[in-house]
Protein backbone atom coordinates (compact mmCIF):
# COMPACT_ATOMS: atom_id res chain seq x y z
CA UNK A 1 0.00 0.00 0.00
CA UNK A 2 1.26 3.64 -1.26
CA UNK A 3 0.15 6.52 1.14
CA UNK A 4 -0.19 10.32 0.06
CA UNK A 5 0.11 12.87 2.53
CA UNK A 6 2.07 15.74 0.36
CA UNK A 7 -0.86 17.84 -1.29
CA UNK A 8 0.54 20.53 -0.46
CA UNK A 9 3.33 19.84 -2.76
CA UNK A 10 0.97 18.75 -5.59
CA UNK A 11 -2.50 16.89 -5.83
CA UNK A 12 -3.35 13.90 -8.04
CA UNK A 13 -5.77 15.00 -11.04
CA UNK A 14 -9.29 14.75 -11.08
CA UNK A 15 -10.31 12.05 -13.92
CA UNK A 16 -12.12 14.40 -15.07
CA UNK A 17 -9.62 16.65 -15.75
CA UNK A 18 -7.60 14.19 -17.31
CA UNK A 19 -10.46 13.47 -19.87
CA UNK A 20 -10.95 17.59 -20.62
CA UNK A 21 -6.97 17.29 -21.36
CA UNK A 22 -6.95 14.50 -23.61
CA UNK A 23 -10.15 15.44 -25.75
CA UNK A 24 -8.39 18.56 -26.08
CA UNK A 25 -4.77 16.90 -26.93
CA UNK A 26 -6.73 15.52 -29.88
CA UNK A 27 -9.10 17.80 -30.81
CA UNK A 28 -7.24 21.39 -30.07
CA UNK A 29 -4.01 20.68 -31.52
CA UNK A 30 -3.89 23.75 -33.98
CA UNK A 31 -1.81 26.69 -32.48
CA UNK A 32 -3.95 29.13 -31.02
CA UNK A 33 -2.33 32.33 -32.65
CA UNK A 34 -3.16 30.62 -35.83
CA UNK A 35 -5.72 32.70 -38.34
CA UNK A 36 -7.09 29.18 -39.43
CA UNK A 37 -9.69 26.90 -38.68
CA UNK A 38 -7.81 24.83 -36.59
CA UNK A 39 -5.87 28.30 -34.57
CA UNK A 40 -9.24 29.86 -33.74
CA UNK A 41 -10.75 26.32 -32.46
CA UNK A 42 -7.97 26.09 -30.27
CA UNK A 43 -7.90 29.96 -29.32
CA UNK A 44 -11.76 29.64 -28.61
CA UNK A 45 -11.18 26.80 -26.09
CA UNK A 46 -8.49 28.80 -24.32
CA UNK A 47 -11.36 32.33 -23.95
CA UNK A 48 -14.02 30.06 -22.68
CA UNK A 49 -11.55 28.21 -20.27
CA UNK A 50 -10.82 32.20 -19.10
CA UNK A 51 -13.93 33.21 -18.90
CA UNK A 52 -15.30 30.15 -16.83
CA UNK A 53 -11.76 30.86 -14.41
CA UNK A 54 -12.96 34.91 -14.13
CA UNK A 55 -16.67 33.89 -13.22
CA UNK A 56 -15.46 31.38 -10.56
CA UNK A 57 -12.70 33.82 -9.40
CA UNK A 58 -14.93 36.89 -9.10
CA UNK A 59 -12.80 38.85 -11.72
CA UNK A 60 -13.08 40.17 -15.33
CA UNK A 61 -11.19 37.95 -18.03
CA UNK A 62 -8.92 40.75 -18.94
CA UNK A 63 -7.50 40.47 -15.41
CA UNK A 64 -6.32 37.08 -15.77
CA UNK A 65 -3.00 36.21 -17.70
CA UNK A 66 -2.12 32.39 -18.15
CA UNK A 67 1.34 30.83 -16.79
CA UNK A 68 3.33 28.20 -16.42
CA UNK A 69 2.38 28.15 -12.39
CA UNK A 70 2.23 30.48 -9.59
CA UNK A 71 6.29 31.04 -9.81
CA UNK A 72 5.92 32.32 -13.07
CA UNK A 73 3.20 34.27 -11.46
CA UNK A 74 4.79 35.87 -8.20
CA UNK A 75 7.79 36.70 -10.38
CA UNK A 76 5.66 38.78 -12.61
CA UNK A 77 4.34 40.69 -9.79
CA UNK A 78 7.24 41.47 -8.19
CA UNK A 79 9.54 42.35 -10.76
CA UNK A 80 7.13 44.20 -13.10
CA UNK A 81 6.11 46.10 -9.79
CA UNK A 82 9.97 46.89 -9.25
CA UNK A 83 10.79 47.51 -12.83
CA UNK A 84 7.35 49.14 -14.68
CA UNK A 85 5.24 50.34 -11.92
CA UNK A 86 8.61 52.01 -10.31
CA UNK A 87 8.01 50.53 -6.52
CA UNK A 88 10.95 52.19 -4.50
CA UNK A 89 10.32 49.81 -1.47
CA UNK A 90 8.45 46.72 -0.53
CA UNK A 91 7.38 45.39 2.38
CA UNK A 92 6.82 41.44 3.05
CA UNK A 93 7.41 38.55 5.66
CA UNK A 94 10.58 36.43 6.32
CA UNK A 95 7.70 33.11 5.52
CA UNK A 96 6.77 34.12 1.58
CA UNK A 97 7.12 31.16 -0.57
CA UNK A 98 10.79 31.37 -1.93
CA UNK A 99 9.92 32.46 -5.48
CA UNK A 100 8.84 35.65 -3.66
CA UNK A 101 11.92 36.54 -1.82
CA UNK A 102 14.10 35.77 -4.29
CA UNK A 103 12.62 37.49 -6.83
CA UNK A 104 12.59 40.51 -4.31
CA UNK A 105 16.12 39.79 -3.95
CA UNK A 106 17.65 39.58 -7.87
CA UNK A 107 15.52 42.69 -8.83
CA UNK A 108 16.73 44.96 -5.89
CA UNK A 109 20.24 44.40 -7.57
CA UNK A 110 18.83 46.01 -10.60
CA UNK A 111 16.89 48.83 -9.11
CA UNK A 112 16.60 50.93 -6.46
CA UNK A 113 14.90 49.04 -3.66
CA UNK A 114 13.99 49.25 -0.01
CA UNK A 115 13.49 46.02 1.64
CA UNK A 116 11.47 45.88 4.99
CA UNK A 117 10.05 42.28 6.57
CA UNK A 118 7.36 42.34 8.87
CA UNK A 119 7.49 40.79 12.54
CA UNK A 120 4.83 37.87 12.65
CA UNK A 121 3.40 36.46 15.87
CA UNK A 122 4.05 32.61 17.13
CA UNK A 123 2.36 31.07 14.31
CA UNK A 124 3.31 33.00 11.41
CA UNK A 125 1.01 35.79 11.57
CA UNK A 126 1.10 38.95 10.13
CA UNK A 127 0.31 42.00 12.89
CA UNK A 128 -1.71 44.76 11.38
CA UNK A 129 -0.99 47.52 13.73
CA UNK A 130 2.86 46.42 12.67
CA UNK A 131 1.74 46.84 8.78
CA UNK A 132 0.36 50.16 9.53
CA UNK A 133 3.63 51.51 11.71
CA UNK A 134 5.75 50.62 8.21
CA UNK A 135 3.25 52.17 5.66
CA UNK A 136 2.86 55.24 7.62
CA UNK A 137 6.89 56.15 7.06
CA UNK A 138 6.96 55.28 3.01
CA UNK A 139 7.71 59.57 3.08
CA UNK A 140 6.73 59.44 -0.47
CA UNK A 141 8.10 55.94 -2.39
CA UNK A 142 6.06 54.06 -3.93
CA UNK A 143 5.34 50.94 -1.98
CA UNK A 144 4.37 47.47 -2.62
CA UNK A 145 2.99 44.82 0.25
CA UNK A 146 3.55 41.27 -0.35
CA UNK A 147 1.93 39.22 1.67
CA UNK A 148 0.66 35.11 1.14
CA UNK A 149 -2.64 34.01 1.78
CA UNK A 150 -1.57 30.62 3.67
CA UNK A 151 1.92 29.56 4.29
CA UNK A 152 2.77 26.04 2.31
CA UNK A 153 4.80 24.48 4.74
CA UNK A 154 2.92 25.37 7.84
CA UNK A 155 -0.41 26.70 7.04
CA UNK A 156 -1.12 29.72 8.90
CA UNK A 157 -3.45 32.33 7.06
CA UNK A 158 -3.32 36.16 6.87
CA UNK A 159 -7.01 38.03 6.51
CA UNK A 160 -5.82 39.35 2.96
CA UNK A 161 -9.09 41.07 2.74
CA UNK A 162 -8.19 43.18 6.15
CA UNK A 163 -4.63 43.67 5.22
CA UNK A 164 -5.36 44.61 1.76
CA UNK A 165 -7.64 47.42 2.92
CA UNK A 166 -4.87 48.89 5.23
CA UNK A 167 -2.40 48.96 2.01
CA UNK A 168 -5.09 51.02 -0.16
CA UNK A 169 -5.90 53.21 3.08
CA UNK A 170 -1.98 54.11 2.48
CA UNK A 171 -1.82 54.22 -1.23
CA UNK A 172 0.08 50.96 -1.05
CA UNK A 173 0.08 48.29 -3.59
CA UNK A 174 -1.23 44.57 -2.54
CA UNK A 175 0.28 41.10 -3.97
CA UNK A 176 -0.68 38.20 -2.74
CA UNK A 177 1.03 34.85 -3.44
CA UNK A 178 -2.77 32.41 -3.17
CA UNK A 179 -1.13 29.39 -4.45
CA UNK A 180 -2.20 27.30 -1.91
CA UNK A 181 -5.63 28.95 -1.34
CA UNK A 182 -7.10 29.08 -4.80
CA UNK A 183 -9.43 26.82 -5.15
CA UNK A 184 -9.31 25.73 -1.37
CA UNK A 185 -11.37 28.99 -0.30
CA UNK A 186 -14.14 30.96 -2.32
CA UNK A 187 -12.15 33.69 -3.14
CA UNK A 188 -13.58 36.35 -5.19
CA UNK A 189 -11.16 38.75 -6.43
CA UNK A 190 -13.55 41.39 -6.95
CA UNK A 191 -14.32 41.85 -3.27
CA UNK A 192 -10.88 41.47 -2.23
CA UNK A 193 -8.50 44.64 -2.23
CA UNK A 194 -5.62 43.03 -3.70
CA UNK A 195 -3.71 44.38 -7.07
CA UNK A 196 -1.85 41.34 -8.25
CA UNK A 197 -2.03 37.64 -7.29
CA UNK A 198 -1.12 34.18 -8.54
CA UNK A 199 -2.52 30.40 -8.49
CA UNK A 200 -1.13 27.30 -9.88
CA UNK A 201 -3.57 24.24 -11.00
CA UNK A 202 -1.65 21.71 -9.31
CA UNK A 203 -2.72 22.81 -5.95
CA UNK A 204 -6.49 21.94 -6.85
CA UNK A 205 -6.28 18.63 -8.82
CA UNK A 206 -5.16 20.19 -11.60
CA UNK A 207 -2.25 19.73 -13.91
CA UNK A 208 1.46 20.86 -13.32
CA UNK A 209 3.02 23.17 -15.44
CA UNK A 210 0.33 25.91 -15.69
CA UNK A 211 -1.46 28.53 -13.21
CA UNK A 212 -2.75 32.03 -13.58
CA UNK A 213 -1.53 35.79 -13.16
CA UNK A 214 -4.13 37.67 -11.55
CA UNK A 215 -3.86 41.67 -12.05
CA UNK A 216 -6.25 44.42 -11.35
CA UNK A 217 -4.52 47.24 -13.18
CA UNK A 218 -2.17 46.96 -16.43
CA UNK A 219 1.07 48.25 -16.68
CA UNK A 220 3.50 45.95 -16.44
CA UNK A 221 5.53 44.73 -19.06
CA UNK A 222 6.05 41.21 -20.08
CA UNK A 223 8.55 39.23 -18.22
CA UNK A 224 9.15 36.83 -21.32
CA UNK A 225 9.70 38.65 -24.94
CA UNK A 226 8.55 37.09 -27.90
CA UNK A 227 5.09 36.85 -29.35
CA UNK A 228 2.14 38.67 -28.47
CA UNK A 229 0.37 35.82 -26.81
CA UNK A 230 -1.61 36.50 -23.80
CA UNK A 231 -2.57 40.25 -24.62
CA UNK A 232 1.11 40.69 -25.34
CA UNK A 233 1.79 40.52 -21.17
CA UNK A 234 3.46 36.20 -21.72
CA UNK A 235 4.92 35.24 -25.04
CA UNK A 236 5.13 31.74 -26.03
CA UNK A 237 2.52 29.45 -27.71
CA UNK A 238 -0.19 28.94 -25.04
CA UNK A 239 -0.63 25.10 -23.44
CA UNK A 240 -4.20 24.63 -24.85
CA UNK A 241 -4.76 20.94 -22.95
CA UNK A 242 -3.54 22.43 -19.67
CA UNK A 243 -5.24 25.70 -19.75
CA UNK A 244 -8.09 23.43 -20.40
CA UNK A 245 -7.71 20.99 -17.24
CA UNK A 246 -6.94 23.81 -14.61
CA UNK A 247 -10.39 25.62 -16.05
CA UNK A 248 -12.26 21.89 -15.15
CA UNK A 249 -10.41 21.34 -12.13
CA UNK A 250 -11.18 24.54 -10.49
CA UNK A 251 -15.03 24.26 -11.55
CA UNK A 252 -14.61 20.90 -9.87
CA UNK A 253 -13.57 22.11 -6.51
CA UNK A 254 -15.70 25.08 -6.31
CA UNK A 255 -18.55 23.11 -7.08
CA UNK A 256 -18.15 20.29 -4.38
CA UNK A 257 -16.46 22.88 -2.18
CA UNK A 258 -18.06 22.46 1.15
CA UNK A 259 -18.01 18.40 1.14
CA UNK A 260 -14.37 18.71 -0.19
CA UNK A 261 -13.55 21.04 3.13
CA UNK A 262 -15.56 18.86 5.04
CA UNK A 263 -13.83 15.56 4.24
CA UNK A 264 -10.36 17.32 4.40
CA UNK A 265 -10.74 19.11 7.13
CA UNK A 266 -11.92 16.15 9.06
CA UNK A 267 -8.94 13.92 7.93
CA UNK A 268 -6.52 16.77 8.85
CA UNK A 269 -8.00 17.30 12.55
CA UNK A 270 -8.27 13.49 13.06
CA UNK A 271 -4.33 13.35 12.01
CA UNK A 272 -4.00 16.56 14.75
CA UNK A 273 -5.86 14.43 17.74
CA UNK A 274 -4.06 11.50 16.90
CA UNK A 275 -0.70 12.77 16.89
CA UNK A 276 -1.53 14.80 19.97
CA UNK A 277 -2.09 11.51 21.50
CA UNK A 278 0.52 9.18 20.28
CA UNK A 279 3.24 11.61 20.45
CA UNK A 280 2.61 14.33 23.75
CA UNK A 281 6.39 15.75 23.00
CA UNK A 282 5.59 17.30 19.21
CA UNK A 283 5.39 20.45 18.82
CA UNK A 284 2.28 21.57 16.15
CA UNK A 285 3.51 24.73 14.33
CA UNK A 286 1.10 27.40 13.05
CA UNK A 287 -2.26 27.40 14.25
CA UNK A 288 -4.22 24.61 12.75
CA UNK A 289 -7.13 25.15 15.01
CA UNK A 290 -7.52 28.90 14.30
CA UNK A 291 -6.98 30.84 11.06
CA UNK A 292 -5.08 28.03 8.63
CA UNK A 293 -5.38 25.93 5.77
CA UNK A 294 -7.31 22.65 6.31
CA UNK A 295 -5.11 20.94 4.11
CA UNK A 296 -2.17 21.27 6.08
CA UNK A 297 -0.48 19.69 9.47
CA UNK A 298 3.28 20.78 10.29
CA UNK A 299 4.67 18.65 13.52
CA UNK A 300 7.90 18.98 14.75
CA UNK A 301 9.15 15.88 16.46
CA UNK A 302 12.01 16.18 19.50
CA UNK A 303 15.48 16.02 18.59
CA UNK A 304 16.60 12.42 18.72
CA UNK A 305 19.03 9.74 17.31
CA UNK A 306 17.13 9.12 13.98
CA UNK A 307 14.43 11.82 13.69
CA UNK A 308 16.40 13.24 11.17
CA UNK A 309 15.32 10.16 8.88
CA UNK A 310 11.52 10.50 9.27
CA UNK A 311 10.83 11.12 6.05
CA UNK A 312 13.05 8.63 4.62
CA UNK A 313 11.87 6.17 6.75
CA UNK A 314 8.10 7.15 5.87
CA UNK A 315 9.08 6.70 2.00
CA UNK A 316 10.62 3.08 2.72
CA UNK A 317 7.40 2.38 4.18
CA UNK A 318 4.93 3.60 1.48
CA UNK A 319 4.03 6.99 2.86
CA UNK A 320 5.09 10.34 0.95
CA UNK A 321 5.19 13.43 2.86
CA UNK A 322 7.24 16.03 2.88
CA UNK A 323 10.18 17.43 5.12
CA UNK A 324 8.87 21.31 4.94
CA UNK A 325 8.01 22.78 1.54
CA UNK A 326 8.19 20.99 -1.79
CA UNK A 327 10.15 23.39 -2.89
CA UNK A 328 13.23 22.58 -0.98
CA UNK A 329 12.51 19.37 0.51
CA UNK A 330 14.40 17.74 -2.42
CA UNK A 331 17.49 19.39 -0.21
CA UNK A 332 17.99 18.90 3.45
CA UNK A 333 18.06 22.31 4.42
CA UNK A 334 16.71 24.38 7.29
CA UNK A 335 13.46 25.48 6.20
CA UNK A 336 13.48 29.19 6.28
CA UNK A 337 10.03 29.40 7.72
CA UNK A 338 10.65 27.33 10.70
CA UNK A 339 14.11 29.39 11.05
CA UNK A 340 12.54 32.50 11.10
CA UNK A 341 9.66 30.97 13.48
CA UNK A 342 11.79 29.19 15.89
CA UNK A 343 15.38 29.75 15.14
CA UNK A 344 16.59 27.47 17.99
CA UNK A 345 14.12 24.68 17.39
CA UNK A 346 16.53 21.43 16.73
CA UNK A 347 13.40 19.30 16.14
CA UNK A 348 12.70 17.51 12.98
CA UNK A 349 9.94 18.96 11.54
CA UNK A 350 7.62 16.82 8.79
CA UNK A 351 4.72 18.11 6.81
CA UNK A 352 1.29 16.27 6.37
CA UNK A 353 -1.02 17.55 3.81
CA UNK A 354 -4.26 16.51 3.24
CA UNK A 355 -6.88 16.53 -0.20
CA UNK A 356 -10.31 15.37 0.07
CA UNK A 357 -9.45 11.65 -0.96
CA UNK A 358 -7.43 10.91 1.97
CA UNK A 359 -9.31 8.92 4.81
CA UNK A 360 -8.95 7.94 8.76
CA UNK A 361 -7.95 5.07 8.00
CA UNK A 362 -4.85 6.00 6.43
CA UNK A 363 -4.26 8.16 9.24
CA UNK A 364 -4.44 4.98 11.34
CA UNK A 365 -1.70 3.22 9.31
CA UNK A 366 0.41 6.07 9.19
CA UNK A 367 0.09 6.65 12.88
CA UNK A 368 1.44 2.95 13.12
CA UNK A 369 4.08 2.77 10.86
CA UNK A 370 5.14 6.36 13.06
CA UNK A 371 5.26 4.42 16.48
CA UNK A 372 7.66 1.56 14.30
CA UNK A 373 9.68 4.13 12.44
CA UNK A 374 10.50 6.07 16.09
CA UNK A 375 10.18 2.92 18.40
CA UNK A 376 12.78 1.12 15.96
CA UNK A 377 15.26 4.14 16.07
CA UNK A 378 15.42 4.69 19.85
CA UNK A 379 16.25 0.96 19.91
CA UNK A 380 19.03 0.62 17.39
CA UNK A 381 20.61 4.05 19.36
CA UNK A 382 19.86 2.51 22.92
């Protein structure tokens, strides 16, 4: 048996997805900037897969530019902000996803830039009396907030809607990286004070590779040259099949929202109790019980001879999950959120994440194969 607890890194697709993407690997093969028959089949396919994303997202179709994932995404934001919109300083968190901070990082070396990080409480949390101290001393620069929805690796959430506000109320700009919300949370962009933000279709059953550039206002320029594709703001011949499955998966999750948050949310407090239990010495990080993503559990275990293996141990026995973030889990690194969280934490910290199809019962097992994995190591150390 093969166990999947790393959603958070990337979700198995809905069949139904899979069967949008293959009638359209057959049938929408023509290239959609194409003046022929077959171009404008494919090119009307890719409008109506827009305009069912902008109805679902609250948003108007010219507000939505098509990626290769939220990295593409974030990186437009934040360097068209920098570079076209003329942002002399930007304020963020220590916790964005690392596609944000290093693009922060490359363009201040080409321009002008302030940097300023924002404090955040125990789990992660952005204060907005904090926000407000830092906006009221731009003295004239143009400023741009950055600030995620939900953290990836440990799931704490920041009232976007609230903090948004306080950026307009200062003549700030708002970007908000929603990879991991989109989809997960009926989000409507039009209600939500925020100028730019990004989603990727993996995160929602979806397929890898693509995502979506959400942006209130024009006027940046395009981050790749080439063609005019994608109102001339993303050059490069447009992935008709995938465009395709993120439009179906995201119709799929809104739809069945509430049972999907139900199950999942269920799974991931059942996984919270049980752990609790089994293991009183863990440490939870975040705030799973308050404001958080219900797709995500991050548990730090003690320091001990063979903790370090966890998730090694977990893959031997059939379970993938994920030492921190995706994103840099393929390294064993210090995760930068849990170092700028608790910098003197030596625990090993491993991430569970949770989609709808996950069950107790796999909980159960994985709760077993824990006990073994730690039980085993204190033994071969004793």
């Amino acid at each position: 048996m093969r166990l999947y607890f790393d959603n958070a890194a990337s979700t198995p697709m809905f069949p139904e997805v899979m069967e949008v993407m293959n009638k359209a690997m057959r049938d929408y093969y023509g290239n959609p900037s194409s003046i022929h028959a077959h171009g404008r089949k494919a090119k009307a396919a890719i409008e109506e897969a827009r305009k069912s994303i902008a109805y679902l997202l609250g948003c108007s179709v010219g507000e939505l530019f098509f990626t290769s994932g939220g990295s593409e995404a974030n990186n437009m934001a934040i360097k068209g902000a920098v570079l076209d919109l003329k942002v002399e300083r930007i304020i963020t968190t220590p916790i964005e996803h690392p596609c944000v901070l290093r693009s922060i990082e490359h363009v201040s070396q080409h321009a002008t830039l302030a940097i300023e990080y924002l404090d955040l409480d125990e789990s992660g949390r952005v204060e907005p009396e904090q926000l407000k101290a830092l906006l009221n001393t731009a003295d004239g620069r143009k400023t741009m907030v950055s600030i995620m929805h939900a953290n990836n690796e440990i799931g704490t959430m920041n009232d976007i809607s609230s903090l948004g506000q306080i950026c307009h109320d200062y003549g700030a700009l708002f970007h908000s990286d929603t990879v991991q919300t989109v989809g997960h949370f009926p989000l409507q962009f039009s209600t939500i004070p925020v100028d730019m933000a990004s989603a990727s279709a993996h995160k929602f059953h979806g397929p890898k590779g693509t995502g979506l550039f959400y942006m209130r206002n024009p006027g940046i320029q395009p981050l790749i040259d080439g063609g005019g594709q994608e109102r001339n703001m993303r050059a490069g011949t447009e992935n008709t099949a995938s465009i395709l499955g993120m439009a179906k998966a995201l119709e799929l999750y809104v739809k069945n929202l509430k049972e999907y948050e139900r199950q999942t949310r269920s799974v991931r407090d059942y996984a919270l109790h049980q752990m609790k239990n089994a293991f009183p010495e863990v440490k939870i990080n975040g705030s799973p019980e308050a404001l958080a993503l219900y797709t995500v559990l991050s548990v730090t275990f003690p320091a001990q001879p063979g903790a370090d293996l966890l998730v090694f141990n977990l893959d031997i026995e059939g379970i993938s999950v994920s030492g921190g973030s995706a994103c840099s889990s393929g390294v064993q690194k210090i995760s930068h959120v849990l170092k700028a969280l608790a910098p003197d934490d030596t625990g090993t910290t491993v991430r569970f994440s949770f989609s709808p199809f996950n069950t107790k019962s796999e909980i159960d097992y994985l709760l077993e194969k824990l006990r073994r994995i730690i039980s085993r190591s204190k033994k071969e150390t004793s």
